[in-house]
N, C-alpha and C. Protein backbone atom coordinates (compact mmCIF):
# COMPACT_ATOMS: atom_id res chain seq x y z
N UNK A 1 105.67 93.21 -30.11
CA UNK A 1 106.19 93.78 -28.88
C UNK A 1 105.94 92.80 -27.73
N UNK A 2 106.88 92.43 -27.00
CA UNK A 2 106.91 91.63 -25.56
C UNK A 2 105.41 92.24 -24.48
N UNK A 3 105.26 91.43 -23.84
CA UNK A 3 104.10 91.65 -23.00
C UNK A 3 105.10 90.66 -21.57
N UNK A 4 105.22 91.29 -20.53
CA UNK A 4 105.49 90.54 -19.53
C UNK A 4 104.89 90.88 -18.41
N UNK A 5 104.82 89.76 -17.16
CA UNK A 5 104.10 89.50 -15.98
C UNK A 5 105.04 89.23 -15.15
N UNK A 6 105.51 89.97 -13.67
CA UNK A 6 106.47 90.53 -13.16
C UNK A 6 105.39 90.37 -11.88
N UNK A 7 106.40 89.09 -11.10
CA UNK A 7 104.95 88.64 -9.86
C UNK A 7 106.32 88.72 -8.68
N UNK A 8 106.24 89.42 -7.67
CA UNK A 8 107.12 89.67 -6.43
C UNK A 8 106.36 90.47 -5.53
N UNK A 9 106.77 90.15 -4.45
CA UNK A 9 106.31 90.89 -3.18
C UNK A 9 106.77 92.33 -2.73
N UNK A 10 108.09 92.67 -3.69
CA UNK A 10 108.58 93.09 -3.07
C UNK A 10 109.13 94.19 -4.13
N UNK A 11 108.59 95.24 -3.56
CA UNK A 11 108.06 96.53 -4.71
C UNK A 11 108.99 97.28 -5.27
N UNK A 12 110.89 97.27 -4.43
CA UNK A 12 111.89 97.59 -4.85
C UNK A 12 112.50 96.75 -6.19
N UNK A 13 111.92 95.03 -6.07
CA UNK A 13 112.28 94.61 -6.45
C UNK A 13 111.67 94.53 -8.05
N UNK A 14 110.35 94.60 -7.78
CA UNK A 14 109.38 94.88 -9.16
C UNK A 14 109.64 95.86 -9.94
N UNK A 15 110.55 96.85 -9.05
CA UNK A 15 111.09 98.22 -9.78
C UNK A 15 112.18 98.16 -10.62
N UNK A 16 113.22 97.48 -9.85
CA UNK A 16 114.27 97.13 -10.52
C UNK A 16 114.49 96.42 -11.97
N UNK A 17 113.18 95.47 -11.59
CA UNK A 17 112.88 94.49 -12.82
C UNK A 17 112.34 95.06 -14.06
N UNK A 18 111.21 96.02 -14.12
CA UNK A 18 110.81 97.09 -14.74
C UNK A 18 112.10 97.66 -15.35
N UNK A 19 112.33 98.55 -14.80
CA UNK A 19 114.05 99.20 -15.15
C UNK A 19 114.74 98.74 -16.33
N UNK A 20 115.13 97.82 -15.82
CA UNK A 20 115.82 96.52 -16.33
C UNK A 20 114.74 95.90 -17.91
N UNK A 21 113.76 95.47 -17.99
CA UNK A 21 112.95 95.03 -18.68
C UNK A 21 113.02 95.97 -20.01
N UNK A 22 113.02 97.70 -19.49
CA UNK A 22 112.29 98.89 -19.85
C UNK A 22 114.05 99.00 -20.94
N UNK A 23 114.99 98.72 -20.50
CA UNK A 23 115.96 99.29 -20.77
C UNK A 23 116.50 97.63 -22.07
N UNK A 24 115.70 97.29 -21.86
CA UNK A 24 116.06 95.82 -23.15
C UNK A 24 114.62 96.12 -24.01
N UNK A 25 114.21 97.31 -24.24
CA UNK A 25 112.96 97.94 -24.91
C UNK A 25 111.63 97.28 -24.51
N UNK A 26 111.46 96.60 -23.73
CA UNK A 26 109.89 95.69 -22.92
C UNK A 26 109.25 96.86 -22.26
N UNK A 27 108.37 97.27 -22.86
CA UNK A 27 107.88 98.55 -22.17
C UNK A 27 106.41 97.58 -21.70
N UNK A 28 105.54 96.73 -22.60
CA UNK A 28 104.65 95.99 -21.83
C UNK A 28 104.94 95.52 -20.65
N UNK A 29 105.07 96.22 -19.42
CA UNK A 29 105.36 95.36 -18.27
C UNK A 29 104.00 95.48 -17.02
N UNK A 30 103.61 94.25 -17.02
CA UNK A 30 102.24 94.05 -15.75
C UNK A 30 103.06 93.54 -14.77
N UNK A 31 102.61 94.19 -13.42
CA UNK A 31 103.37 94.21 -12.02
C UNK A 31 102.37 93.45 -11.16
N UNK A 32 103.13 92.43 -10.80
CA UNK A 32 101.55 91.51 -8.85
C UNK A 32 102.26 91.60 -8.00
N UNK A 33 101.85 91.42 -6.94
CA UNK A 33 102.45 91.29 -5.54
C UNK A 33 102.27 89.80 -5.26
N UNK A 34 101.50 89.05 -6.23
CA UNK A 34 101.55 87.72 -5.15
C UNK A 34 100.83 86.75 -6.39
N UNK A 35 100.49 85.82 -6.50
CA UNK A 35 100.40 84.24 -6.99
C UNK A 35 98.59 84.74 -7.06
N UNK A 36 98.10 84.89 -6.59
CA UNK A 36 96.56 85.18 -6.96
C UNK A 36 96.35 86.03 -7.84
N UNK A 37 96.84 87.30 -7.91
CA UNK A 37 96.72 88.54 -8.74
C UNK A 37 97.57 87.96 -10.35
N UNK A 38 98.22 87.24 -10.11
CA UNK A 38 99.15 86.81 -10.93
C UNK A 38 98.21 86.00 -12.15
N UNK A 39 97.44 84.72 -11.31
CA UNK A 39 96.56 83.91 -12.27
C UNK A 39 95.67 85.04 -12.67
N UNK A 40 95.04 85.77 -11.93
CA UNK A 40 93.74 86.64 -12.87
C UNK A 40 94.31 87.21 -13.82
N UNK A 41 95.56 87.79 -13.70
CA UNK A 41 95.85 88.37 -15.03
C UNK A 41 96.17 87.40 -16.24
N UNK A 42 96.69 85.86 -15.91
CA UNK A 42 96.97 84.66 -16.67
C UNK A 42 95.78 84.53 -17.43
N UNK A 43 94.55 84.45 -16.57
CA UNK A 43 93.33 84.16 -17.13
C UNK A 43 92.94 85.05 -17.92
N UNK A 44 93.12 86.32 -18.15
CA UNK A 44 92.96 87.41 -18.71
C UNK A 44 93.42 87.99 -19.97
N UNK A 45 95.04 87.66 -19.92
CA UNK A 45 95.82 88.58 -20.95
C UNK A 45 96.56 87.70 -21.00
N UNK A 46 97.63 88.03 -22.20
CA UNK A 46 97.89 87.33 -23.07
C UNK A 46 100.00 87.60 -22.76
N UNK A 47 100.87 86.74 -21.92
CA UNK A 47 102.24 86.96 -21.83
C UNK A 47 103.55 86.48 -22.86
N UNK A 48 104.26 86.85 -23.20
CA UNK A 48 105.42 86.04 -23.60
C UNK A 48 106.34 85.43 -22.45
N UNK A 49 106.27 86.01 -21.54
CA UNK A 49 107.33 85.00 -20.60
C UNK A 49 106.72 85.94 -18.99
N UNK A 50 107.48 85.01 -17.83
CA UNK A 50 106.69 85.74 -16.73
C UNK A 50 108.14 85.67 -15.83
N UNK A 51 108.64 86.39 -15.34
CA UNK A 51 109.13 86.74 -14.13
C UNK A 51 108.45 86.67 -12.63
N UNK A 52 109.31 85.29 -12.10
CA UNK A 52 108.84 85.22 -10.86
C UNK A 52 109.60 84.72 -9.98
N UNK A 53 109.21 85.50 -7.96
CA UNK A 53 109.95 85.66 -6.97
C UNK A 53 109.78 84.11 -6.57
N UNK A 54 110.81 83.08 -5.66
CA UNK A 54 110.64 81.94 -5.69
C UNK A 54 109.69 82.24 -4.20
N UNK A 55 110.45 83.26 -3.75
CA UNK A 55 109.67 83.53 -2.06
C UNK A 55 108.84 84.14 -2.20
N UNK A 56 107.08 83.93 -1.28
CA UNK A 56 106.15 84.41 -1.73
C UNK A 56 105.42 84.27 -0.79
N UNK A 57 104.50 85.14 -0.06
CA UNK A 57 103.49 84.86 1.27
C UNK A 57 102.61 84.08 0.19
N UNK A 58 101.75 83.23 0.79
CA UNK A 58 101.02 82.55 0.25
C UNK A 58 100.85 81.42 -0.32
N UNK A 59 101.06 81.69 -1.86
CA UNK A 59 101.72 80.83 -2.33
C UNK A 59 103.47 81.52 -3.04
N UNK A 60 104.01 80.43 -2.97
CA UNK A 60 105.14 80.72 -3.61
C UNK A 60 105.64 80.36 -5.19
N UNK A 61 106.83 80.86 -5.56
CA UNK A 61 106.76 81.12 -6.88
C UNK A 61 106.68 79.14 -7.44
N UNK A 62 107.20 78.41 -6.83
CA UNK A 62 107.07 76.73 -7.16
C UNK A 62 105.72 76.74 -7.56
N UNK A 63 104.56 77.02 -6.26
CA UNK A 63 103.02 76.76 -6.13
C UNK A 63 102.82 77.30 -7.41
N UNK A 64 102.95 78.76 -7.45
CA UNK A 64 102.72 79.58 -8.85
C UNK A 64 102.60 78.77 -9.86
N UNK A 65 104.13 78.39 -10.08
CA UNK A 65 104.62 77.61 -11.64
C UNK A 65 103.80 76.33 -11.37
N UNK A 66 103.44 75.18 -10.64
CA UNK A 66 102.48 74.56 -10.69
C UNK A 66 101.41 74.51 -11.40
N UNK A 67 101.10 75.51 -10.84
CA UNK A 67 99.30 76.01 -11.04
C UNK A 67 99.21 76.85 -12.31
N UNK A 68 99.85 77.37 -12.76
CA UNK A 68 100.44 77.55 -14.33
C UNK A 68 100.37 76.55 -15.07
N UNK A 69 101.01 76.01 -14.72
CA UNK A 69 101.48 74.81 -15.93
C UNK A 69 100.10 73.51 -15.90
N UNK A 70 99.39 72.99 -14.81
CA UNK A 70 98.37 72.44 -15.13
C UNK A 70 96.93 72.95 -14.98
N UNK A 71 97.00 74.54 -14.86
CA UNK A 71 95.68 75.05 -15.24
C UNK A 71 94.84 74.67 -16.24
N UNK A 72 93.71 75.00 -16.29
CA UNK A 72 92.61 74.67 -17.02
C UNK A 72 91.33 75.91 -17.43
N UNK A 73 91.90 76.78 -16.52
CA UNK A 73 90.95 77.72 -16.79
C UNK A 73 91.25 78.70 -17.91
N UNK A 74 92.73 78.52 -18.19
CA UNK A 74 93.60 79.26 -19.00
C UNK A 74 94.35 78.89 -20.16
N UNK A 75 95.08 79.32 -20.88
CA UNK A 75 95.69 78.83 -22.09
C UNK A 75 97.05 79.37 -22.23
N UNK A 76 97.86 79.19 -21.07
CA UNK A 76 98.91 79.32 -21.13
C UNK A 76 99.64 78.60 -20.23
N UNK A 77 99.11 77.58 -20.85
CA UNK A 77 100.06 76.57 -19.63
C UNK A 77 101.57 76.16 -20.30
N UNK A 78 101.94 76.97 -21.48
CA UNK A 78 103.57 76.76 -21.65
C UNK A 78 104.21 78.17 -21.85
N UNK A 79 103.73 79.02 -21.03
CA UNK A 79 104.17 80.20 -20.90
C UNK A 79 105.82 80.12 -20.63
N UNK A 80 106.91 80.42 -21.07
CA UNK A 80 108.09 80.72 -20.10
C UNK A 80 108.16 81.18 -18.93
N UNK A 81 108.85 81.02 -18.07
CA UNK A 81 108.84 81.44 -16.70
C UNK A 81 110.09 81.46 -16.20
N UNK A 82 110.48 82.23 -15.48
CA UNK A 82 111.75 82.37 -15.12
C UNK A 82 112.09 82.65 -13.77
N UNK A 83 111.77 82.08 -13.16
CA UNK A 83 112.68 82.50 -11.48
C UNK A 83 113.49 83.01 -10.90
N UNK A 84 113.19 84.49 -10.53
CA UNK A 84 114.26 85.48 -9.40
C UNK A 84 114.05 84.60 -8.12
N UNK A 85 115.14 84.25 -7.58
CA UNK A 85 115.53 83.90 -6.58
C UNK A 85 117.15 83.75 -5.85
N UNK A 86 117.00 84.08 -4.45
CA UNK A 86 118.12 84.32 -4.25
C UNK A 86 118.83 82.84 -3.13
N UNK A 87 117.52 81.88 -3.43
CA UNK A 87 118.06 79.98 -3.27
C UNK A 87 118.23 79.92 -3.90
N UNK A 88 119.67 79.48 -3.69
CA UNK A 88 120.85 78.85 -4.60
C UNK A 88 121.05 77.08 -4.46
N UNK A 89 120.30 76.11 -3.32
CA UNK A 89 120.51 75.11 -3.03
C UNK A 89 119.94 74.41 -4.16
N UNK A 90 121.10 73.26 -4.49
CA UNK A 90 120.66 72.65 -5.70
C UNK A 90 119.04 71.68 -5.23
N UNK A 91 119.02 71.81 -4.30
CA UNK A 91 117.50 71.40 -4.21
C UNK A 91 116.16 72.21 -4.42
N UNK A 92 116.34 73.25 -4.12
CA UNK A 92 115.80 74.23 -4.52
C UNK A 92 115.49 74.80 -6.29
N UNK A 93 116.80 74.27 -7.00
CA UNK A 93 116.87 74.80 -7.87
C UNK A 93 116.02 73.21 -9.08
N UNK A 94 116.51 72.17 -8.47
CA UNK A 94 115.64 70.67 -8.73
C UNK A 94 114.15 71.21 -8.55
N UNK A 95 113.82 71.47 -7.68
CA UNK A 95 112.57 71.64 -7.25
C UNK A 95 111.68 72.40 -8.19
N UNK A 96 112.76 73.47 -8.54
CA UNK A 96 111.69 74.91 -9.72
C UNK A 96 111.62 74.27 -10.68
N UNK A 97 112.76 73.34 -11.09
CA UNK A 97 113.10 72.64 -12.34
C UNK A 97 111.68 71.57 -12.54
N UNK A 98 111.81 70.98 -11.53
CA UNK A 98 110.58 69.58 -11.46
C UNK A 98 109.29 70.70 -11.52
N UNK A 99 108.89 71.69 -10.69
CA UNK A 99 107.12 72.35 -11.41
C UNK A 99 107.16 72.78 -12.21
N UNK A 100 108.74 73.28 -12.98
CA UNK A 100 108.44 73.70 -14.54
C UNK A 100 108.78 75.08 -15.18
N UNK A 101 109.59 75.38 -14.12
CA UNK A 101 110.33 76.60 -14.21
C UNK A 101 111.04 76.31 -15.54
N UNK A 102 111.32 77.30 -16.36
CA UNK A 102 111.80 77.26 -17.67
C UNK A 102 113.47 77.87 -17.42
N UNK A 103 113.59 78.78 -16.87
CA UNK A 103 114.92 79.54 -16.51
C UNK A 103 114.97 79.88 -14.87
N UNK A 104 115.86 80.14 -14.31
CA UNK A 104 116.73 80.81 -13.07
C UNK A 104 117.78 81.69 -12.90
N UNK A 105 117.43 82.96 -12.36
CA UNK A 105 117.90 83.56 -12.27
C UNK A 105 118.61 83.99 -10.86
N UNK A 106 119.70 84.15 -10.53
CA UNK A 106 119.98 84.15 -9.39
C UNK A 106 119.91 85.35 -8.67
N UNK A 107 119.49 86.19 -7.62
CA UNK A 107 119.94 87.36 -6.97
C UNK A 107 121.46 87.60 -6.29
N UNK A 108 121.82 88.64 -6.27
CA UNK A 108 121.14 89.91 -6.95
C UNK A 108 120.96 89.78 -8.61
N UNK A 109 120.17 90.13 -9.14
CA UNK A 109 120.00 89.57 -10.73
C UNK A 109 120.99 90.79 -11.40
N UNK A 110 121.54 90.61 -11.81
CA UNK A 110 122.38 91.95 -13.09
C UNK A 110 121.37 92.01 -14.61
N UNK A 111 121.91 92.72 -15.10
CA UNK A 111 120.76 92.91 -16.72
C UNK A 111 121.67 91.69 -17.05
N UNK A 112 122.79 91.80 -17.75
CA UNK A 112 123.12 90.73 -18.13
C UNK A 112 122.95 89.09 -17.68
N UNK A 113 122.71 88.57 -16.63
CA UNK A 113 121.98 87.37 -16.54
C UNK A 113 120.57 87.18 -17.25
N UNK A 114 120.13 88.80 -16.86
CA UNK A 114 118.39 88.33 -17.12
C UNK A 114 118.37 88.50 -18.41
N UNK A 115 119.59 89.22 -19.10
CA UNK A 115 119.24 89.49 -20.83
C UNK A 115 119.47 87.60 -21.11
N UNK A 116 120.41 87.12 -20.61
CA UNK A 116 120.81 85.79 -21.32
C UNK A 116 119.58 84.60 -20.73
N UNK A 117 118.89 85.16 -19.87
CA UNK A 117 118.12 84.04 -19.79
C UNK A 117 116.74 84.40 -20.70
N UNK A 118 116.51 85.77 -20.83
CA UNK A 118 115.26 85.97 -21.92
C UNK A 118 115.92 85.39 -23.53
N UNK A 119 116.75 85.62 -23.58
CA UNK A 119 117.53 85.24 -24.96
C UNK A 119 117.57 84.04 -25.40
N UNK A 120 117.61 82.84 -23.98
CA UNK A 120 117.27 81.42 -23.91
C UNK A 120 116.22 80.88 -24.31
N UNK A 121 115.10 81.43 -23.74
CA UNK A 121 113.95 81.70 -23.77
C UNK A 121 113.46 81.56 -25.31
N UNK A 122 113.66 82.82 -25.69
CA UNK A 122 113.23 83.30 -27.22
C UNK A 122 114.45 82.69 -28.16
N UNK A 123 115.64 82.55 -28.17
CA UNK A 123 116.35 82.20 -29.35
C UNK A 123 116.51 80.66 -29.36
N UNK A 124 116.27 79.57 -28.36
CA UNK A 124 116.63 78.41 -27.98
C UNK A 124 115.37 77.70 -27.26
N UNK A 125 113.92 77.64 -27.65
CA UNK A 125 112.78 77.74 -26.66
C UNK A 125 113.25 75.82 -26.61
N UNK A 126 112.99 75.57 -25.80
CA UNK A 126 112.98 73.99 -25.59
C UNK A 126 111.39 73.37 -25.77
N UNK A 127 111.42 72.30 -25.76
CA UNK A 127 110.50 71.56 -26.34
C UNK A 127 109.14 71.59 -24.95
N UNK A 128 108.09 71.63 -25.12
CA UNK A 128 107.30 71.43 -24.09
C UNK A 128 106.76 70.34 -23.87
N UNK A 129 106.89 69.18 -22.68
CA UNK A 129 105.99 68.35 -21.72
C UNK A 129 105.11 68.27 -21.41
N UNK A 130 104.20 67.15 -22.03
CA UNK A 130 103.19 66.93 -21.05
C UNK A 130 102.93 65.85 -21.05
N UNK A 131 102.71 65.21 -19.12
CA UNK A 131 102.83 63.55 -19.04
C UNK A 131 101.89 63.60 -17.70
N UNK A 132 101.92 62.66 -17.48
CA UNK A 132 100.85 62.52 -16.25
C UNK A 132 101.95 62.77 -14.88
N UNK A 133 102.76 63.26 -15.11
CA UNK A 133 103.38 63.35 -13.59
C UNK A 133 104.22 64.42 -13.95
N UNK A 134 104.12 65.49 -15.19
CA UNK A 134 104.66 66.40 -15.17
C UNK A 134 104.60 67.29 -16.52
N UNK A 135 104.42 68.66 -16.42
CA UNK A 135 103.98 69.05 -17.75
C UNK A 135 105.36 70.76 -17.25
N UNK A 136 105.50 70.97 -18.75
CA UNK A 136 106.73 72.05 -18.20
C UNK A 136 107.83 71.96 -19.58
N UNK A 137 108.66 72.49 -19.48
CA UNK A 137 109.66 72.35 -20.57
C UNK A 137 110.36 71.15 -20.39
N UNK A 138 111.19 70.71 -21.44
CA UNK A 138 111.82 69.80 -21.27
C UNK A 138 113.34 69.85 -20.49
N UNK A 139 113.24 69.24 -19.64
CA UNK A 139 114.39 68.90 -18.47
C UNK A 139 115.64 69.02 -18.95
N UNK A 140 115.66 67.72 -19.75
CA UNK A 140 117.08 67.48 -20.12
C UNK A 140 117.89 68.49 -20.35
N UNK A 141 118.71 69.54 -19.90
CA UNK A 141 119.34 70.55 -21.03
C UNK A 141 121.08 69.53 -21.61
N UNK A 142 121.50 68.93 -20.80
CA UNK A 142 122.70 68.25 -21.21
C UNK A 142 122.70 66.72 -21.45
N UNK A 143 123.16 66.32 -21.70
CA UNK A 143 123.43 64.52 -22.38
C UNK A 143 123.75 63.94 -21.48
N UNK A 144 123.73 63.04 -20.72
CA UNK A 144 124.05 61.85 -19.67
C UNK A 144 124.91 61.24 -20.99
N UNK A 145 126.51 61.45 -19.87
CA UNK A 145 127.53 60.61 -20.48
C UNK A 145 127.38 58.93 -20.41
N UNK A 146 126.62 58.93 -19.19
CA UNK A 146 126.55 57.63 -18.84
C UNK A 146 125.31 56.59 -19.34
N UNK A 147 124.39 57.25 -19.73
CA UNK A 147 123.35 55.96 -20.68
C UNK A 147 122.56 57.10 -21.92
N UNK A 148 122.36 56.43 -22.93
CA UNK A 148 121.26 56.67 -23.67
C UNK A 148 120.49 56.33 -24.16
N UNK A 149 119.69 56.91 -24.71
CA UNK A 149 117.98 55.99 -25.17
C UNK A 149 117.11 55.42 -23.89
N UNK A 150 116.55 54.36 -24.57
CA UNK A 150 115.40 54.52 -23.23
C UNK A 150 115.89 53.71 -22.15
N UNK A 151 117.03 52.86 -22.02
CA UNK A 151 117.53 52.01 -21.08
C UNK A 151 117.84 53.02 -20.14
N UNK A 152 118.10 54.38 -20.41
CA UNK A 152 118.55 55.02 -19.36
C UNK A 152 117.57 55.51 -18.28
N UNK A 153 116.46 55.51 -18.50
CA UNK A 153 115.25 56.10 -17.33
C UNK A 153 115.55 54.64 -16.47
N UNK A 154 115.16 53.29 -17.23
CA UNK A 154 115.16 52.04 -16.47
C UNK A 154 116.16 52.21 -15.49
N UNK A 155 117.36 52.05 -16.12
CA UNK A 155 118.28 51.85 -14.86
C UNK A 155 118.78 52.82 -13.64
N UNK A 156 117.70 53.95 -14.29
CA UNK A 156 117.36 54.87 -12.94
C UNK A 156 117.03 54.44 -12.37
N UNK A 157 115.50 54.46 -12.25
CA UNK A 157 114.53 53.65 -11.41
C UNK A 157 115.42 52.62 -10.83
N UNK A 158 116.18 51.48 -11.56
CA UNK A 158 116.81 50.34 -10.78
C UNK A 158 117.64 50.73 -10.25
N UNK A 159 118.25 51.71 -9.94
CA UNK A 159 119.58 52.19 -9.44
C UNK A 159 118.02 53.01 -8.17
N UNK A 160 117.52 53.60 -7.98
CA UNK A 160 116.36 54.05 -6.55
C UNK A 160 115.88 53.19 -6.16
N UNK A 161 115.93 52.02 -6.48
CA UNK A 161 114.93 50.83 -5.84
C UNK A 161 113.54 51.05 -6.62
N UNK A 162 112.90 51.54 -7.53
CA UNK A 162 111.96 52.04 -8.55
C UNK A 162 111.43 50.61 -9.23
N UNK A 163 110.66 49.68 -9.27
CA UNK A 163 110.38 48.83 -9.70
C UNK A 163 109.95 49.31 -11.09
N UNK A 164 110.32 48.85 -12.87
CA UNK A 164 110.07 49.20 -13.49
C UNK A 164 108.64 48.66 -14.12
């Protein structure tokens, strides 16, 4: 049976998600209001995937997935994670991507987005990262038409001014 961690500020919204969760049979559902309450329960119990708000007093859901992913006090630093948020700017969405967000979900969320991104999740898990400048799922989801193998990071870097 699923166990999930459902971290938002925003108590209509934790409801909805519940609902929603409850009605794809996830009846394990733990509810936070915020990025602190969130790790004690990390440190604590045991998740299959976590639902989280990108906006957040405090810390926010980025900081969150951070501090997730290179914790030490805990053993779930390749938890899935999935981001409700209703930034849509592809920088924004780079950004969740780079601390390690596993999925995105956009607001208003429908069941059907969030069924296909738990489905991602569990039927398609991607490979997990860990490097000294970034630990998280693996990035890549599509093929660069334009280079492959390892010449292609290089002529990144040479294409930013990146000394290799």
């Amino acid at each position: 049976m699923l166990r999930v961690l459902v971290v938002d500020d925003n108590t209509h919204m934790t409801s909805i998600l519940r609902t929603v969760l409850n009605s794809f049979g996830i009846r394990n559902v733990d509810e936070v209001r915020g990025a602190v309450e969130a790790l004690e329960l990390i440190r604590t119990r045991s998740y299959d995937f976590v639902l989280l708000d990108y906006n957040m007093p405090i810390l926010d859901g980025i900081e969150l997935t951070r501090l997730i992913r290179t914790g030490r006090d805990h053993n779930q630093q390749m938890i899935p994670i999935i981001m409700i948020t209703g930034f849509t700017e592809r920088s924004r969405v780079i950004s969740a991507r780079d601390a390690g967000v596993t999925e995105v979900c956009v607001k208003p969320v429908t069941a059907r987005d969030l069924w296909n991104r738990i489905a991602e999740i569990i039927n398609a898990p991607r490979p997990f990262v860990r490097s000294k400048n970034y630990t998280g799922p693996d990035r890549r989801r599509h093929k660069d038409v334009e280079f492959s193998g390892k010449e292609r990071r290089q002529a990144r870097e040479q294409a930013a001014g990146i000394s290799a």
